[in-house]
C-alpha atoms as a PDB file:
ATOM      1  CA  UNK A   1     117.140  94.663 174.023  1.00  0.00           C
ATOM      2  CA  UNK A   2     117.693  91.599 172.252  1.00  0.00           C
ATOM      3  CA  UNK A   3     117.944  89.583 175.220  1.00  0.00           C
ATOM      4  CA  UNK A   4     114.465  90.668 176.185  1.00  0.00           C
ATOM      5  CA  UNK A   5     113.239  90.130 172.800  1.00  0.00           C
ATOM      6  CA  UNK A   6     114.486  86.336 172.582  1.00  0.00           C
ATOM      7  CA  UNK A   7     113.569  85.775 176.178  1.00  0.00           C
ATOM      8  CA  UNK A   8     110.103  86.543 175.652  1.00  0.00           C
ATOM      9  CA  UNK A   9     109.882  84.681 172.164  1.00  0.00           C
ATOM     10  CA  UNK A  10     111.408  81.647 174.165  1.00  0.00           C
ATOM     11  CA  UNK A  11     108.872  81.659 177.549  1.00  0.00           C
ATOM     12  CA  UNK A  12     106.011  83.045 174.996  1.00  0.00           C
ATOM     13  CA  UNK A  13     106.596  79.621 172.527  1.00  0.00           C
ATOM     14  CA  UNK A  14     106.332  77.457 175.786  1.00  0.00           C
ATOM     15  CA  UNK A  15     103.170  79.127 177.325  1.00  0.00           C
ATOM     16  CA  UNK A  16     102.169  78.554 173.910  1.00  0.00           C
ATOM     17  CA  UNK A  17     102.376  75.151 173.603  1.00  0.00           C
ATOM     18  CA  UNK A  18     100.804  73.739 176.884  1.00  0.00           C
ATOM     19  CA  UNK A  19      98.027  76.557 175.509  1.00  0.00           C
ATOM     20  CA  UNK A  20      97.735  74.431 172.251  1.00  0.00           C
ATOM     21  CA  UNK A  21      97.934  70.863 173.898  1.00  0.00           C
ATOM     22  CA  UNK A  22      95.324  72.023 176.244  1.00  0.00           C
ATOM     23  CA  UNK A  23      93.271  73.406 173.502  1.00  0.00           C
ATOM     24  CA  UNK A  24      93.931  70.377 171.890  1.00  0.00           C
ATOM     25  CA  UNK A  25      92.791  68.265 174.773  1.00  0.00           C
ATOM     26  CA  UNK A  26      89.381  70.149 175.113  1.00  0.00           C
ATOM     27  CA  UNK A  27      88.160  71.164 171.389  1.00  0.00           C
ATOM     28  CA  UNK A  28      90.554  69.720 168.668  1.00  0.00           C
ATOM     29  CA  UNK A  29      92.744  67.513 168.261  1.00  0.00           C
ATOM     30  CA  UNK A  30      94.523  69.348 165.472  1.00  0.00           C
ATOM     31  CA  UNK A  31      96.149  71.473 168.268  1.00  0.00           C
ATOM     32  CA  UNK A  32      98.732  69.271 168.765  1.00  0.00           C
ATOM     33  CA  UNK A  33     100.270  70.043 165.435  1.00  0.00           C
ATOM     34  CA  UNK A  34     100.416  74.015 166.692  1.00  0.00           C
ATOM     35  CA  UNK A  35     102.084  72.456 170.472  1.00  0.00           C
ATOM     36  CA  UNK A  36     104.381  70.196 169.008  1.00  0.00           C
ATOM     37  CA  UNK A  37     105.821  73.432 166.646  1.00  0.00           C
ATOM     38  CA  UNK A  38     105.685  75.792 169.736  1.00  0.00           C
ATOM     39  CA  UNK A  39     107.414  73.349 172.140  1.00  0.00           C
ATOM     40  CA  UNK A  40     110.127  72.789 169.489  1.00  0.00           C
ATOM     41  CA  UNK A  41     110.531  76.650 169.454  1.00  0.00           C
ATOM     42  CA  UNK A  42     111.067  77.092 173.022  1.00  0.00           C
ATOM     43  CA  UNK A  43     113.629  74.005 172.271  1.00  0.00           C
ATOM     44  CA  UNK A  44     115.375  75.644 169.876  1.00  0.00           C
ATOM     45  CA  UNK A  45     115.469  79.102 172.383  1.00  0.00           C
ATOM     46  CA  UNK A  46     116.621  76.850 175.119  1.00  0.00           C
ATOM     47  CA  UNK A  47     118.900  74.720 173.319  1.00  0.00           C
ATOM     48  CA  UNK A  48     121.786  76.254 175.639  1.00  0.00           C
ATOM     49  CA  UNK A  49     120.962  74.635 178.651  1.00  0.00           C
ATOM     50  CA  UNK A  50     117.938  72.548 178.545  1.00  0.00           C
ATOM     51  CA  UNK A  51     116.588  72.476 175.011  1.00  0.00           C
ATOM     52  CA  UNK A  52     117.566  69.017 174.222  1.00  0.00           C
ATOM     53  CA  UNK A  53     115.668  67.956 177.542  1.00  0.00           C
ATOM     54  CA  UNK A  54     112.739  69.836 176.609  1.00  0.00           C
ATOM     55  CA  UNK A  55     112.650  68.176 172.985  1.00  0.00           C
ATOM     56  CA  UNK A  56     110.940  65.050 174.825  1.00  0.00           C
ATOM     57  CA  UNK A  57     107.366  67.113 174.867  1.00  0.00           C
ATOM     58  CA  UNK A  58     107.710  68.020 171.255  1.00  0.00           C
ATOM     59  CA  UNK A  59     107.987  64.182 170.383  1.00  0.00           C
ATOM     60  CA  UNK A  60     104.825  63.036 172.605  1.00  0.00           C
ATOM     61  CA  UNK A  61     102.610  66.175 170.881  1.00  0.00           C
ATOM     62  CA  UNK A  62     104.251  64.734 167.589  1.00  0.00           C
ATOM     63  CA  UNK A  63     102.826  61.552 168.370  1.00  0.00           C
ATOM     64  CA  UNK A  64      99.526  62.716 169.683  1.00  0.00           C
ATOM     65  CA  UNK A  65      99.043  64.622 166.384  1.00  0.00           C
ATOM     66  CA  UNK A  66      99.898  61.815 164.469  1.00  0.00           C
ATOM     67  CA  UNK A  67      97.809  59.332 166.199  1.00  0.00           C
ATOM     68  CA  UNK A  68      94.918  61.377 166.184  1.00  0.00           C
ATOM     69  CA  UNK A  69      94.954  62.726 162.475  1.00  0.00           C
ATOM     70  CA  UNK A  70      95.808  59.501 161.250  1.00  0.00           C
ATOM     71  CA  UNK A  71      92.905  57.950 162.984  1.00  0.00           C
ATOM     72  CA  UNK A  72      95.165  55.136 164.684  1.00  0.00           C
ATOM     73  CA  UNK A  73      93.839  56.073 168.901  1.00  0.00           C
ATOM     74  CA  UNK A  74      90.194  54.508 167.434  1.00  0.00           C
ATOM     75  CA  UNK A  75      89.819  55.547 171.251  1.00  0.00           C
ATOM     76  CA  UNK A  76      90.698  58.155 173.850  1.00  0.00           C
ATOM     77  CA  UNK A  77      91.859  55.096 176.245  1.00  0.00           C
ATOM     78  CA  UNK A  78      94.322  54.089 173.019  1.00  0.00           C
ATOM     79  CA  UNK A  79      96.077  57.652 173.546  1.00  0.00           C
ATOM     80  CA  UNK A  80      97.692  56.892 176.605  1.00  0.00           C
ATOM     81  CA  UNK A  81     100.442  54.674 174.487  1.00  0.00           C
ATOM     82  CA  UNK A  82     101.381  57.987 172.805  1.00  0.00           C
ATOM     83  CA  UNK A  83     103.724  59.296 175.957  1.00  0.00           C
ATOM     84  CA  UNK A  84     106.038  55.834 176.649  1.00  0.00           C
ATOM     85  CA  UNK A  85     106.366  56.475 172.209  1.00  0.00           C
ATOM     86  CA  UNK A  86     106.871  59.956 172.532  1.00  0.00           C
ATOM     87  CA  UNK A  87     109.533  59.815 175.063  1.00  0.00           C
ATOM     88  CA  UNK A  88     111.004  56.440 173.427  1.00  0.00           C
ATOM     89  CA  UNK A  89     111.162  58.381 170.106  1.00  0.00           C
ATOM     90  CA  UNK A  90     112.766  61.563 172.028  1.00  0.00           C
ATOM     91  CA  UNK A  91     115.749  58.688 173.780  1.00  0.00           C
ATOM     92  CA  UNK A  92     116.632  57.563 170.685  1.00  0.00           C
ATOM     93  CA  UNK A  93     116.489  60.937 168.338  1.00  0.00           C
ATOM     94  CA  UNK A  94     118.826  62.644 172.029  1.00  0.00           C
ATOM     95  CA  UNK A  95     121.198  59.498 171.876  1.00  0.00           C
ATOM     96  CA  UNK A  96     121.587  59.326 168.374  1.00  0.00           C
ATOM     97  CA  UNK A  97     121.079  62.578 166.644  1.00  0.00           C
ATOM     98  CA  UNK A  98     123.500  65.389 167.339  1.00  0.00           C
ATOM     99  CA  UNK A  99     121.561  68.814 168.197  1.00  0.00           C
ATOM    100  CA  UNK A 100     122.774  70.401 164.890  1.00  0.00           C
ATOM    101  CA  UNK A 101     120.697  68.175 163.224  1.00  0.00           C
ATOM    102  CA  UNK A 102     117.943  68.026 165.257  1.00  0.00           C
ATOM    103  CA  UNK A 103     117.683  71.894 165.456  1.00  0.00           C
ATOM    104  CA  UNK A 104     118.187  71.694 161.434  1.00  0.00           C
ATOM    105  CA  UNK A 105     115.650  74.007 160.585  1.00  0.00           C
ATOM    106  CA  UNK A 106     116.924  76.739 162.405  1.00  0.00           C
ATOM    107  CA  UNK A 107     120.320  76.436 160.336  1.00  0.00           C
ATOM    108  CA  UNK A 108     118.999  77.589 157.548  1.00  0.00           C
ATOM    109  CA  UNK A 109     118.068  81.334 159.077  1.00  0.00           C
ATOM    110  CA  UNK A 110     121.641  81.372 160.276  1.00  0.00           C
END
């Protein structure tokens, strides 16, 4: 039962989040604040086997929603630097950062 119940909080945080960048994408660009927290959800759930992989899109809608709410992508075309930061940001927080800490949060409901 609980299995089911984490299993569906974990693929139900990463429909989520493509739902929110995509929404994001189309109609605001304060979305990417609601993907970046869902994709580090279904992180978190997947932290087991590929959540520190899957921490890279978290990073690039981090950036996105930075970029766009603090007005530096003056243009759509500036955007497209947001991924090769993303992902940098994502290398050096995987190579650097043990998972404890980067799953912090989520400590303190332990």
């Amino acid at each position: 039962m609980l299995g089911a119940l984490i299993l569906l909080l974990c693929w139900g945080s990463f429909a989520l989040s493509f739902f929110f960048a995509a929404f994001a994408i189309i109609k605001d660009h304060k979305y990417f604040w609601w993907a970046a927290l869902s994709s580090y959800v279904f992180s978190f759930f997947a932290a087991w086997s590929i959540g520190l992989f899957t921490l890279v899109f978290t990073f690039i809608f981090l950036v996105f929603a930075a970029g766009f709410t603090f007005g530096w992508f003056k243009k759509r075309r500036y955007s497209v630097a947001a991924v090769p930061i993303g992902v940098l940001l994502w290398y050096l927080a995987f190579k650097n950062i043990d998972d404890y800490y980067l799953f912090y949060p989520f400590q303190l409901f332990a």
